[in-house]
Protein backbone atom coordinates (compact mmCIF):
# COMPACT_ATOMS: atom_id res chain seq x y z
CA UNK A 1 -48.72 2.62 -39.73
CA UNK A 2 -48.88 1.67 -36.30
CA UNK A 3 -46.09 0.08 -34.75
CA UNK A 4 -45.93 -3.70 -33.61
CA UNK A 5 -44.98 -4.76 -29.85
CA UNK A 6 -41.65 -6.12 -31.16
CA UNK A 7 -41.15 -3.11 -33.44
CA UNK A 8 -41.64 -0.87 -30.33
CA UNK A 9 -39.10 -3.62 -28.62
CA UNK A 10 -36.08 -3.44 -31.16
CA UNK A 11 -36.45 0.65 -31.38
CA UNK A 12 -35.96 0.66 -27.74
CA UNK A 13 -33.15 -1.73 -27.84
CA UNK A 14 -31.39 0.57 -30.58
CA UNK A 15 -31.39 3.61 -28.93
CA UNK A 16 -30.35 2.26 -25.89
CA UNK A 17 -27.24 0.45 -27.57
CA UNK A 18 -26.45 4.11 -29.10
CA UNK A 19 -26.63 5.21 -25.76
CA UNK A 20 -24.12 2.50 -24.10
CA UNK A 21 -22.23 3.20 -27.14
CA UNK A 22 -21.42 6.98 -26.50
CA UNK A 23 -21.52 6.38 -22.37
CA UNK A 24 -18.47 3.90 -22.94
CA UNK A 25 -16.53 4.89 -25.65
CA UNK A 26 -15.12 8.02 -23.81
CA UNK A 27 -14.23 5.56 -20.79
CA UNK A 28 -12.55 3.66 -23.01
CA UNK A 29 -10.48 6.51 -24.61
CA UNK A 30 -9.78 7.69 -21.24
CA UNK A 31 -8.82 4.55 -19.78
CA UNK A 32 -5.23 4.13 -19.93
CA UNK A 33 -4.03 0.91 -21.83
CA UNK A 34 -0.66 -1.33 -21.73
CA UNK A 35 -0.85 -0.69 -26.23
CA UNK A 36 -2.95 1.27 -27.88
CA UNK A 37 -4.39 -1.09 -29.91
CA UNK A 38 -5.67 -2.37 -26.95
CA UNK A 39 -7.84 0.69 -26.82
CA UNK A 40 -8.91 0.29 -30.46
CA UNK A 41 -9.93 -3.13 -29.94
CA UNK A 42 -12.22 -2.37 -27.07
CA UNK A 43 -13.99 0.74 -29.03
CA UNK A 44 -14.91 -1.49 -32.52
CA UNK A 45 -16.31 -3.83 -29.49
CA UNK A 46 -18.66 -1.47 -28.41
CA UNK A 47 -19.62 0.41 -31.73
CA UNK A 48 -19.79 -3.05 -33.26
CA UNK A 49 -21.73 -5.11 -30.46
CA UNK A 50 -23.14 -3.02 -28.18
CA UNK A 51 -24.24 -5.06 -25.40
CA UNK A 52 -21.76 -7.55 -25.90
CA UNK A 53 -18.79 -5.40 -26.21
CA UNK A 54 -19.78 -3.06 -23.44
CA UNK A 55 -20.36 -6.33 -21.29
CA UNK A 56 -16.96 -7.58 -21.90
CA UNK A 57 -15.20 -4.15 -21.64
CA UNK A 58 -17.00 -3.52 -18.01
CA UNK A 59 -16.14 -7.49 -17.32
CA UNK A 60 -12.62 -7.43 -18.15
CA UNK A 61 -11.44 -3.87 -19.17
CA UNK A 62 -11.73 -1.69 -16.30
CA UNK A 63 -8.42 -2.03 -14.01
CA UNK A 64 -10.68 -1.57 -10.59
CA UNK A 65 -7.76 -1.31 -8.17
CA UNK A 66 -7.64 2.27 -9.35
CA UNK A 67 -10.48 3.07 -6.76
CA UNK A 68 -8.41 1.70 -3.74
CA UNK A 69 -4.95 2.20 -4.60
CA UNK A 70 -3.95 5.17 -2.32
CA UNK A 71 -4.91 3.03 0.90
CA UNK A 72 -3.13 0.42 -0.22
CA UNK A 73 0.19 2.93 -0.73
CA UNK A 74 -0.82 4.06 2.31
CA UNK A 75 -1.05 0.58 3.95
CA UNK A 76 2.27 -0.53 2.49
CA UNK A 77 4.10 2.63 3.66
CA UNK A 78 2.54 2.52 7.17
CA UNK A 79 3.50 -1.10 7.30
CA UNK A 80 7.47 -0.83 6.02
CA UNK A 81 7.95 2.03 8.39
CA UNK A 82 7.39 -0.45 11.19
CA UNK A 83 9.54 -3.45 10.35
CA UNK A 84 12.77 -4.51 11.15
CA UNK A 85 15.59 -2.00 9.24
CA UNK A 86 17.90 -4.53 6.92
CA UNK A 87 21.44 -3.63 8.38
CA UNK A 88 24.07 -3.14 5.98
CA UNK A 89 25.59 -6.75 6.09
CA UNK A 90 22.02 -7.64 4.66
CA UNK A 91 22.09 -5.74 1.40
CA UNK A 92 23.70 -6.60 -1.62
CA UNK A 93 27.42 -5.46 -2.62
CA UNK A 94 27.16 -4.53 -5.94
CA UNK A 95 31.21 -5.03 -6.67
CA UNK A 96 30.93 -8.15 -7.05
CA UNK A 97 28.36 -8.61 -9.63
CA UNK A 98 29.27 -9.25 -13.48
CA UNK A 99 27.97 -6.54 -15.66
CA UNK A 100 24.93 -8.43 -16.63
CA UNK A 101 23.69 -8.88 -12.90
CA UNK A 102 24.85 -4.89 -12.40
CA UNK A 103 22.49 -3.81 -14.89
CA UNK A 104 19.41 -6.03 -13.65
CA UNK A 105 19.93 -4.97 -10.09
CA UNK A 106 19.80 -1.39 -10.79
CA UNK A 107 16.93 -1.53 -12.52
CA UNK A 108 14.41 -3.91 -10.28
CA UNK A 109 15.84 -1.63 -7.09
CA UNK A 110 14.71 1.54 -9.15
CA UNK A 111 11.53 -0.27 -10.22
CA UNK A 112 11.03 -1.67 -6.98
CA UNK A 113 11.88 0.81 -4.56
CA UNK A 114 13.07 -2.28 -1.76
CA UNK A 115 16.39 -3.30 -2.09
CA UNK A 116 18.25 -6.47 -2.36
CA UNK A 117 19.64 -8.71 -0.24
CA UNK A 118 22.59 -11.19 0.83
CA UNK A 119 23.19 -13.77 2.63
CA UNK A 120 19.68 -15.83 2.02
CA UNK A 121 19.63 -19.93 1.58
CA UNK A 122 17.73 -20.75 -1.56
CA UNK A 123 16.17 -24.27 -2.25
CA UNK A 124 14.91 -25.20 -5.55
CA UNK A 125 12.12 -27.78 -5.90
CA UNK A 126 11.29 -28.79 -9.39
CA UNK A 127 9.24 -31.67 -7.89
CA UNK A 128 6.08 -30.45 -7.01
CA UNK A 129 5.77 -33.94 -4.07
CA UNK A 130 9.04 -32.55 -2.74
CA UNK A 131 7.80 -28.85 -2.33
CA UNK A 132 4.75 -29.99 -0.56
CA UNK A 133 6.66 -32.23 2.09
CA UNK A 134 8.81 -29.37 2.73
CA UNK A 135 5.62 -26.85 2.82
CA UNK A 136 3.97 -29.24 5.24
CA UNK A 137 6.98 -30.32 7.46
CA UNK A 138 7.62 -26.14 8.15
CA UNK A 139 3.75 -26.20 8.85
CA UNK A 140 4.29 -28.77 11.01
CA UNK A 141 7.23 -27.19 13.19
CA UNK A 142 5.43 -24.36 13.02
CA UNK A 143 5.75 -22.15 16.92
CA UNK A 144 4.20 -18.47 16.30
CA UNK A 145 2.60 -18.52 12.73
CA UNK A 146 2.03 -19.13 9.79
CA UNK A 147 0.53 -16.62 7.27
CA UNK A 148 -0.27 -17.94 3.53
CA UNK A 149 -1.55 -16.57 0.19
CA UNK A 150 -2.55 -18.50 -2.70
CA UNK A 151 -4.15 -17.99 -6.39
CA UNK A 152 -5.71 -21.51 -6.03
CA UNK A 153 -6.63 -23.90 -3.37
CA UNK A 154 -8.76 -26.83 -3.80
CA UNK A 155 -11.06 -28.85 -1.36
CA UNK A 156 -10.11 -31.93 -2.68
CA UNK A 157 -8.05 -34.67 -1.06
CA UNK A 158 -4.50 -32.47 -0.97
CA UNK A 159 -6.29 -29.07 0.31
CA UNK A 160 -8.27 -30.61 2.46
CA UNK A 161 -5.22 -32.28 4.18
CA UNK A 162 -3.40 -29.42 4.46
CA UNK A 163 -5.94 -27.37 5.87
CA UNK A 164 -6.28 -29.57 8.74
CA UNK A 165 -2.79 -28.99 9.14
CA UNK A 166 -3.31 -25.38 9.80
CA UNK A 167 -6.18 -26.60 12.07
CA UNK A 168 -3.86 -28.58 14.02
CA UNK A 169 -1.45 -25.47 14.74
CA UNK A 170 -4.36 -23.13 15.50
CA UNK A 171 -5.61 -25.22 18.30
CA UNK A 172 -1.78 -25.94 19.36
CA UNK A 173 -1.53 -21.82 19.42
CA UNK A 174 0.05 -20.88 16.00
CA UNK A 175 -1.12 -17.38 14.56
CA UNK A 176 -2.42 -18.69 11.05
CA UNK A 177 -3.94 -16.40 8.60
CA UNK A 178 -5.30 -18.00 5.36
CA UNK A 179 -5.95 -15.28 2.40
CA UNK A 180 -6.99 -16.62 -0.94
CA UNK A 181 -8.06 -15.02 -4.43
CA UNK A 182 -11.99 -15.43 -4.62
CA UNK A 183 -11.76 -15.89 -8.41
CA UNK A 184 -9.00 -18.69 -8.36
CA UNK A 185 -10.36 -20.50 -5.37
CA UNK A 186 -13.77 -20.33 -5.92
CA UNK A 187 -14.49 -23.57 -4.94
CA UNK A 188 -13.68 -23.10 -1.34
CA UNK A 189 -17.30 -22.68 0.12
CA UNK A 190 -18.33 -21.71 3.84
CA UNK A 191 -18.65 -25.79 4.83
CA UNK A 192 -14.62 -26.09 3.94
CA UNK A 193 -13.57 -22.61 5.54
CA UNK A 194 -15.67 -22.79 8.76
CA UNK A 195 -13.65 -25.62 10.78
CA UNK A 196 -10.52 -23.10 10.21
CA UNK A 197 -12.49 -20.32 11.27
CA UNK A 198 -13.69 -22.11 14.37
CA UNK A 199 -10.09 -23.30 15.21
CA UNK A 200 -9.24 -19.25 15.65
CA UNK A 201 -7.66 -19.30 11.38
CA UNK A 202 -8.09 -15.49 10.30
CA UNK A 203 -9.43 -16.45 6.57
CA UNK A 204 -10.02 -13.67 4.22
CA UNK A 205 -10.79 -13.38 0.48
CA UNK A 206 -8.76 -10.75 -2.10
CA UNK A 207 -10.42 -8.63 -4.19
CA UNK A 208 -12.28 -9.62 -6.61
CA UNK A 209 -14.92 -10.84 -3.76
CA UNK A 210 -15.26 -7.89 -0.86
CA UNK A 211 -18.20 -5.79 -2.38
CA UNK A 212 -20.71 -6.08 -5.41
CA UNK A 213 -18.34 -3.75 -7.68
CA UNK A 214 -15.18 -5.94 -7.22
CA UNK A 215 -17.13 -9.03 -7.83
CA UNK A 216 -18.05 -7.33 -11.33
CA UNK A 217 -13.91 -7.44 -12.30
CA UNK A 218 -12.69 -11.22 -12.74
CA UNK A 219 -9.13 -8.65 -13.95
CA UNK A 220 -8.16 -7.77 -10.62
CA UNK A 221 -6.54 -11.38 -9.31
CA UNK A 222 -3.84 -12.01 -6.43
CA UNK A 223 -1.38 -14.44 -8.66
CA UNK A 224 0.89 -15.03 -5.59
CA UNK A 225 1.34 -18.28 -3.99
CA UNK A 226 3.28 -17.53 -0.18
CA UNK A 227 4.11 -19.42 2.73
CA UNK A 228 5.01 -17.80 5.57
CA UNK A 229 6.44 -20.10 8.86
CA UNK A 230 7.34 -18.13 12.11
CA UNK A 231 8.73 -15.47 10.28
CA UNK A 232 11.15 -17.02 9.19
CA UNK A 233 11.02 -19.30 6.78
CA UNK A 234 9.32 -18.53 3.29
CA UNK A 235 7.94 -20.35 0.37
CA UNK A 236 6.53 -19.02 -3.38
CA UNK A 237 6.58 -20.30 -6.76
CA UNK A 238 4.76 -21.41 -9.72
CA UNK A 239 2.41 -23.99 -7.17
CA UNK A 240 -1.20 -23.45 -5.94
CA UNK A 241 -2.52 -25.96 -3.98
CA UNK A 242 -4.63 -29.05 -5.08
CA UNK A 243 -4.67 -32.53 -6.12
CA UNK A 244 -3.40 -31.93 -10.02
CA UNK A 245 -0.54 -30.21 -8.65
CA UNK A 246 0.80 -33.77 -7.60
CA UNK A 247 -0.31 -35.12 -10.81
CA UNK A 248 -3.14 -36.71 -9.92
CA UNK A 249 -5.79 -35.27 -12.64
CA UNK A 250 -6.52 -37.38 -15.50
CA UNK A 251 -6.73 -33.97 -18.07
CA UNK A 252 -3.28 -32.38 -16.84
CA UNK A 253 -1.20 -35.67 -16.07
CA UNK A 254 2.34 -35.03 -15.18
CA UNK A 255 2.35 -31.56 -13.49
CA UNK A 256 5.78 -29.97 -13.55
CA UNK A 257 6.45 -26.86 -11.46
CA UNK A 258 9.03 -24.62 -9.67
CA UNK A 259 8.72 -23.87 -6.07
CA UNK A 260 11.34 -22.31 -4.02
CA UNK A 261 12.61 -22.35 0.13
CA UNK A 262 13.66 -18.95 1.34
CA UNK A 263 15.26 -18.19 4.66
CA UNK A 264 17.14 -15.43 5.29
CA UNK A 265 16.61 -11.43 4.73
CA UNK A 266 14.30 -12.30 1.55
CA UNK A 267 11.82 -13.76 3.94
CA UNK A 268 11.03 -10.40 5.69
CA UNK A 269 10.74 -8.76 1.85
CA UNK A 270 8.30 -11.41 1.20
CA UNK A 271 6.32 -11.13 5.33
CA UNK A 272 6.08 -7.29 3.87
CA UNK A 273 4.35 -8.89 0.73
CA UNK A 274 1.69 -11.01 2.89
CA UNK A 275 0.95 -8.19 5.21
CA UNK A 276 0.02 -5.84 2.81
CA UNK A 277 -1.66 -7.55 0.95
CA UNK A 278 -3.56 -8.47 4.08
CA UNK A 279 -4.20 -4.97 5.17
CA UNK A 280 -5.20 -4.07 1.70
CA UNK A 281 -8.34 -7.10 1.95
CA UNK A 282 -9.16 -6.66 6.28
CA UNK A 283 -7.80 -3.72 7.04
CA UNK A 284 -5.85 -5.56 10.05
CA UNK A 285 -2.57 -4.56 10.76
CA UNK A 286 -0.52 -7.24 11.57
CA UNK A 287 1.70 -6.80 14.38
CA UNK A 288 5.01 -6.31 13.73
CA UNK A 289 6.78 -6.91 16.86
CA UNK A 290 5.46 -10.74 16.75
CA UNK A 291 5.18 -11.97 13.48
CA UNK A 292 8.60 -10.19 11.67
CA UNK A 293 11.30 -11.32 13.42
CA UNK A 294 15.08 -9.60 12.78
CA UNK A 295 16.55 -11.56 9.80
CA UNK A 296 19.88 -13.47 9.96
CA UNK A 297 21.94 -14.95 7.38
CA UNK A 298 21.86 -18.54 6.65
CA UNK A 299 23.26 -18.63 3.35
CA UNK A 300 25.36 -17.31 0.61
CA UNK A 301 22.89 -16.16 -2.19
CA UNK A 302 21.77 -12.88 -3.06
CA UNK A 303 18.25 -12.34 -3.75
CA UNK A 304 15.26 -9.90 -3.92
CA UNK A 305 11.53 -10.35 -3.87
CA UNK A 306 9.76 -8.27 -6.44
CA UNK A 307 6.01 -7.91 -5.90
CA UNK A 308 3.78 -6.55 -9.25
CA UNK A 309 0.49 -5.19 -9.72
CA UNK A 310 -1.83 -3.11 -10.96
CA UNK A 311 -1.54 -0.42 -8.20
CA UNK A 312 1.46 0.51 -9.28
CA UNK A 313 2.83 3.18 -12.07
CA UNK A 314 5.33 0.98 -13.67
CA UNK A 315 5.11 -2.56 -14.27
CA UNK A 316 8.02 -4.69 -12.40
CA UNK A 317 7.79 -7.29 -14.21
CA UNK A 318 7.50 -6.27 -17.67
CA UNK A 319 10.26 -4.15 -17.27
CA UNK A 320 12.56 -7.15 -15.42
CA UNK A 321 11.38 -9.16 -18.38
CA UNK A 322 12.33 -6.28 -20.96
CA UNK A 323 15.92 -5.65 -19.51
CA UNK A 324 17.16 -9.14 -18.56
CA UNK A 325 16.31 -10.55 -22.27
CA UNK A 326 18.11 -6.62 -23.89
CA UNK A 327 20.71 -7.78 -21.12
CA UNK A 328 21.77 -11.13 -22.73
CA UNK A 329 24.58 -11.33 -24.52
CA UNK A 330 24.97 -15.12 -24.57
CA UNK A 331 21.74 -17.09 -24.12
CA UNK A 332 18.20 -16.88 -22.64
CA UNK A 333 16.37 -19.87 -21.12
CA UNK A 334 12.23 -19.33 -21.11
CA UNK A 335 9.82 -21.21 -19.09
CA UNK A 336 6.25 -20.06 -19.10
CA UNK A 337 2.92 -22.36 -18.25
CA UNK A 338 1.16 -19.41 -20.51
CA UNK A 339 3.07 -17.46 -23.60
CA UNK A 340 1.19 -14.73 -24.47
CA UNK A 341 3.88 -11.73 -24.35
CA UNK A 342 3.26 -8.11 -25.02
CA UNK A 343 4.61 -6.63 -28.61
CA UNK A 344 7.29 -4.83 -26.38
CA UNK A 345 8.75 -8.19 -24.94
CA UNK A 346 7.81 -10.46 -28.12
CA UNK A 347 10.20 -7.95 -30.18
CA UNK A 348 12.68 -8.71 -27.33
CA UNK A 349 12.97 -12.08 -27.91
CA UNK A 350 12.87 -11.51 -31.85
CA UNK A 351 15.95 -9.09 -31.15
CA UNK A 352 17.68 -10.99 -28.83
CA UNK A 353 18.09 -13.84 -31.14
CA UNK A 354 18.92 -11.62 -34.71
CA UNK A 355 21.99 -10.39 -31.79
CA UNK A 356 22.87 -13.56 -32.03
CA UNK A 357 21.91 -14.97 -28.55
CA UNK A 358 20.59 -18.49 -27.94
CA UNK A 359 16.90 -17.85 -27.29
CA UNK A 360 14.76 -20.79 -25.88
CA UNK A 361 11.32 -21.19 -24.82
CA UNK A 362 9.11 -23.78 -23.26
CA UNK A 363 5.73 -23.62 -23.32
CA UNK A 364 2.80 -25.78 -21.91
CA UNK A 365 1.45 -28.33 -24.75
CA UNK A 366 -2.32 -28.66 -25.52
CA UNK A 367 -3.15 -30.02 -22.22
CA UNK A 368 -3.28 -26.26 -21.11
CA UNK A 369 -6.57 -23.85 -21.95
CA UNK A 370 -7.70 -23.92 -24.97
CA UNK A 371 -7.77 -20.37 -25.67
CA UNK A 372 -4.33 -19.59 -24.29
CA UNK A 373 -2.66 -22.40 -25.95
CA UNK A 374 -3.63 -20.81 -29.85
CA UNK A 375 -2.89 -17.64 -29.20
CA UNK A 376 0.42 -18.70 -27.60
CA UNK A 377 1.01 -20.26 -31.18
CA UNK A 378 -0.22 -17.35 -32.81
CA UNK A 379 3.25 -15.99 -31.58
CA UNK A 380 5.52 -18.79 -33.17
CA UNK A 381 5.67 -17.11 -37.17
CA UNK A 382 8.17 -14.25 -35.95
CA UNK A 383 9.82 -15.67 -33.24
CA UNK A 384 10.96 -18.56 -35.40
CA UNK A 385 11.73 -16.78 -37.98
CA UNK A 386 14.62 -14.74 -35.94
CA UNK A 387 15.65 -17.94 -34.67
CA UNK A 388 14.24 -18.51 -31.38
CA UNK A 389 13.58 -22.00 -30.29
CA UNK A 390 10.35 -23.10 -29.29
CA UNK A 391 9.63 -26.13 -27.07
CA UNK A 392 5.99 -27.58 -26.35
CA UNK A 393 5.69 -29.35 -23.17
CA UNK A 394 4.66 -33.06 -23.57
CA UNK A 395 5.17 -35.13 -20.52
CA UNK A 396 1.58 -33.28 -19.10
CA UNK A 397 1.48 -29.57 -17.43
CA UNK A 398 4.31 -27.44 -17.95
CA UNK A 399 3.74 -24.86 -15.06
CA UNK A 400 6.85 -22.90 -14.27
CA UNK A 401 7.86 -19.82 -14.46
CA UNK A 402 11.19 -19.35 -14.45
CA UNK A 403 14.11 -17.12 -16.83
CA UNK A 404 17.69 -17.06 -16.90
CA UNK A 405 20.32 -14.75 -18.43
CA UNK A 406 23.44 -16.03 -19.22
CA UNK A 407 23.60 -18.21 -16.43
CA UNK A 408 24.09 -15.75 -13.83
CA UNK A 409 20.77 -14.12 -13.13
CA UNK A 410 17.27 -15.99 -12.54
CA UNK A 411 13.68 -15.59 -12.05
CA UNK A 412 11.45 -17.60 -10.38
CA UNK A 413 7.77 -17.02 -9.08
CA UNK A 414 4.36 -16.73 -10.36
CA UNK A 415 4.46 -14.46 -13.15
CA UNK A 416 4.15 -15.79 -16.55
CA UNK A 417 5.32 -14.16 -19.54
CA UNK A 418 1.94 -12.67 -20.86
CA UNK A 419 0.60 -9.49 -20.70
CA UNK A 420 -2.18 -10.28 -18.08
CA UNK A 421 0.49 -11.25 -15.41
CA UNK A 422 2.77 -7.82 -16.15
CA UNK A 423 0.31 -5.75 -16.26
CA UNK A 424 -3.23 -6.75 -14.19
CA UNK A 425 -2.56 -9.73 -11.32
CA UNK A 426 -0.47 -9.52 -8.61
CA UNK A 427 2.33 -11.32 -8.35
CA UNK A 428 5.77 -11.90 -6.53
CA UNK A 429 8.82 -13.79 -7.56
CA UNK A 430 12.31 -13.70 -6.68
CA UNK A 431 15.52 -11.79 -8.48
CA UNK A 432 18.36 -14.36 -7.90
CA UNK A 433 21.81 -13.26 -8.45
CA UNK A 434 24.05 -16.73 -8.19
CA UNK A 435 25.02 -18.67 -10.64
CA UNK A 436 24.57 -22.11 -9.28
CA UNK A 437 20.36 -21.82 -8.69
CA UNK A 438 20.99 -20.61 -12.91
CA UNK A 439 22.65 -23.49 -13.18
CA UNK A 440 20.32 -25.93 -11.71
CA UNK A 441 17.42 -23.92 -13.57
CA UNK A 442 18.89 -24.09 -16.75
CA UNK A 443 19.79 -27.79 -15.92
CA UNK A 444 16.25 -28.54 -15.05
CA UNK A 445 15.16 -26.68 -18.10
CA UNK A 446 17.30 -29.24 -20.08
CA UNK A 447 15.53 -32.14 -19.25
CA UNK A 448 11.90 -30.77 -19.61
CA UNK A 449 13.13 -30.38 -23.32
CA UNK A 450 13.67 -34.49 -23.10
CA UNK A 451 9.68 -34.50 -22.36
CA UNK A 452 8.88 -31.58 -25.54
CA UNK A 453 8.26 -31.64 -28.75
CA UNK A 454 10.54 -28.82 -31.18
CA UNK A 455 8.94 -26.60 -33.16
CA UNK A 456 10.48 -26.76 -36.37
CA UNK A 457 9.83 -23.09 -38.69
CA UNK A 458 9.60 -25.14 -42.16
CA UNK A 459 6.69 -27.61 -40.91
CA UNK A 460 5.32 -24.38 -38.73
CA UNK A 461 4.68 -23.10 -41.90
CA UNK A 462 2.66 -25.75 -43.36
CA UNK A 463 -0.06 -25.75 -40.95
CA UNK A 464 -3.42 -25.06 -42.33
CA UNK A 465 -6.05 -22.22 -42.44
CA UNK A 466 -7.83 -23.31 -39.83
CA UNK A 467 -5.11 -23.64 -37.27
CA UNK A 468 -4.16 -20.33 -38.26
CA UNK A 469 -8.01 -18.57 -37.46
CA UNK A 470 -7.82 -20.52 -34.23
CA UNK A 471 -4.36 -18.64 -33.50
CA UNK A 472 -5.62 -15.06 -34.82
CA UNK A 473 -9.11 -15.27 -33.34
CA UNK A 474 -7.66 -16.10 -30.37
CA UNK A 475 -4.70 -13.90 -30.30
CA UNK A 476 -7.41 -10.93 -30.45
CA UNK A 477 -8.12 -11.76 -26.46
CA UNK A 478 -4.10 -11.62 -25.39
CA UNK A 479 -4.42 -9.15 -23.26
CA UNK A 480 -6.86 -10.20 -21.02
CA UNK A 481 -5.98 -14.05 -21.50
């Protein structure tokens, strides 16, 4: 019987999904995956769907930073050996730290490899109008440069504004460099970026974006939002840039954040951040003797910038995450725009709470992405049943990102407790040893809970099946969510 076009079509089809099948499914296994079951997931994907699954997996499974990561050890070596040393009177004394502080400073210096420091001054914004006045009064002042790095900027009425800012200081002689993710900000197109380019602004994109392969990973994201002024003065946090971080998008409403002020030694931890990460997307090695200034020290708190990502072995922040919550012996405050934690740090929170330790967590309410918000849910049957307490955000966007331990240690940046922030973006935050920004935290924490609704195990439990496949279905995606 001789075979139809279509027939001839659909055989081809087959053998070529075979094919796709067998080419990925060793890639796969030899891929090396934050859980196993991640791998598992990703084979029935392929043997199951083909061409979907084998889109998907070379869309979001393949960690592409793998390719590059020896220059970028190499840049970030070349570039510590050449700044200012911290002298002795900026590090950290560890006598004077209660046990629980002891054990997380050991750890994120081992996990690390920089050290911390003392003597910083620490503001904490939890209004996101303040943190932009302060962000665009340094701008302002502004004498030698100012470098910045952000997830998201908009072109809308608030990025707009502040680019001409930077436009300003550029034409007034101010070093600016401008480098942005090119998945986050993909709005910004050539018409917006040109004026700064014009006005002498070094712009650059981070990966994905530089070459046809990197475009083909939406995985490999630069989470951090940094402000650098002069050397000197610092700024990171939960807050891109736009106009719905001032609350001023219908969808989102209310947009709460956490945004911190650094001066101090922390500020040339965080200038070692920026130029890395600038070196890793131009290759331009920024010079040292200009733009990193010998720090001072202008305040009393001890502090120390961790910066994750997927170029490294270990995974700072699931390990920070992992050891402050084992740590607690009293109570653990949570505040995450997105909850989607690994098994290793869900069955921390589970554990921390059957030891008896007051566990809460807020989350962002349904005004966040669909997607994220049910398999954030999908979460809630175990850790309510060992007694955690879960908050959903009401008042509009719950963005921060921010735990404390016991009152005495805190962290604050752009990590949020999911597995796609510990283990594929790159991110930076800040270890805070002082009890009075835990305080303030933990106060602040307080009243979001005035704006959230409780999550209550016994009515949890009556949901119905279809809230639950939403959850599970969803739940599938966590690690790439």
């Amino acid at each position: 019987m001789e075979l139809t076009a279509w027939q001839w079509v659909l055989g081809i089809l087959t053998v070529l999904g075979y094919v796709l099948t067998l080419a990925l499914v060793p890639v796969v296994v030899l891929t090396k995956k934050p859980a196993p079951v991640s791998t598992v997931a990703w084979v029935m994907a392929i043997v199951t769907m083909p061409y979907i699954g084998a889109f998907l997996f070379l869309i979001f499974g393949i960690n592409r930073v793998g390719r590059r990561v020896s220059r970028r050890q190499a840049a970030a070596q070349k570039i510590t050996r050449g700044l200012p040393q911290l002298a002795s009177h900026h590090l950290m004394v560890r006598d004077r730290l209660d046990p629980v502080q002891r054990e997380m400073l050991v750890l994120t210096e081992r996990v690390a490899e920089t050290r911390a420091t003392a003597g910083n001054r620490v503001t904490l914004f939890a209004e996101t109008s303040e943190a932009f006045a302060a962000i665009e009064a340094a701008i302002d002042a502004a004498q030698r440069s100012i470098h910045l790095e952000y997830y998201i900027w908009q072109p809308d009425r608030v990025g707009t504004r502040i680019r001409d800012q930077l436009i300003a200081r550029a034409k007034a002689g101010v070093a600016v460099r401008f480098l942005y993710d090119a998945l986050g900000s993909m709005r910004l197109t050539e018409p917006f970026l040109q004026p700064m380019r014009d006005a002498g602004i070094r712009v650059a994109p981070f990966v994905p974006g530089r070459s046809l392969r990197e475009r083909w990973s939406i995985n490999l994201r630069s989470h951090r939002k940094i402000v650098l002024v002069d050397g000197c003065i610092g700024f990171t946090g939960g807050m891109n840039v736009g106009d719905e971080y001032l609350g001023e998008n219908a969808h989102f409403g209310y947009w709460r954040d956490t945004h911190l002020r650094l001066e101090g030694p922390a500020v040339l931890q965080l200038q070692e951040v920026f130029a890395t990460d600038w070196f890793f997307a131009t290759e331009e090695e920024i010079d040292v003797n200009e733009h990193f200034p010998i720090p001072d020290n202008p305040g009393q708190i001890d502090a120390h910038v961790l910066a994750g990502g997927p170029d490294r072995s270990e995974s700072i922040y699931h390990a920070a995450f992992f050891a402050a919550i084992n740590s607690a012996r009293d109570r653990v405050t949570l505040a995450t725009s997105y909850f989607v934690p690994t098994d290793a740090l869900s069955t921390a929170l589970e554990m921390a709470a059957y030891r008896g330790v007051k566990v809460r967590v807020l989350v962002s309410g349904p005004v966040t992405y669909w997607a994220t918000y049910h398999a954030c849910r999908s979460f809630y049957d175990e850790l309510l049943t060992a007694g955690v307490e879960i908050y959903e955000y009401t008042r509009g966007q719950q963005h921060a990102k921010t735990i404390t331990i016991d009152g005495c240690w805190s962290l604050v940046g752009t990590a949020n407790f999911d597995a796609r922030s510990v283990f594929l973006n790159f991110e930076v935050g800040l270890s805070l040893y002082d009890t009075g920004l835990a305080e303030q935290l933990e106060f602040h924490f307080d009243s979001d809970l005035t704006f959230s609704k409780r999550i209550e195990l016994e009515q949890w439990e009556r949901r119905g099946t279809w809230e639950r496949l939403k959850e599970n279905a969803c739940r599938m995606f966590s690690p790439v969510l």
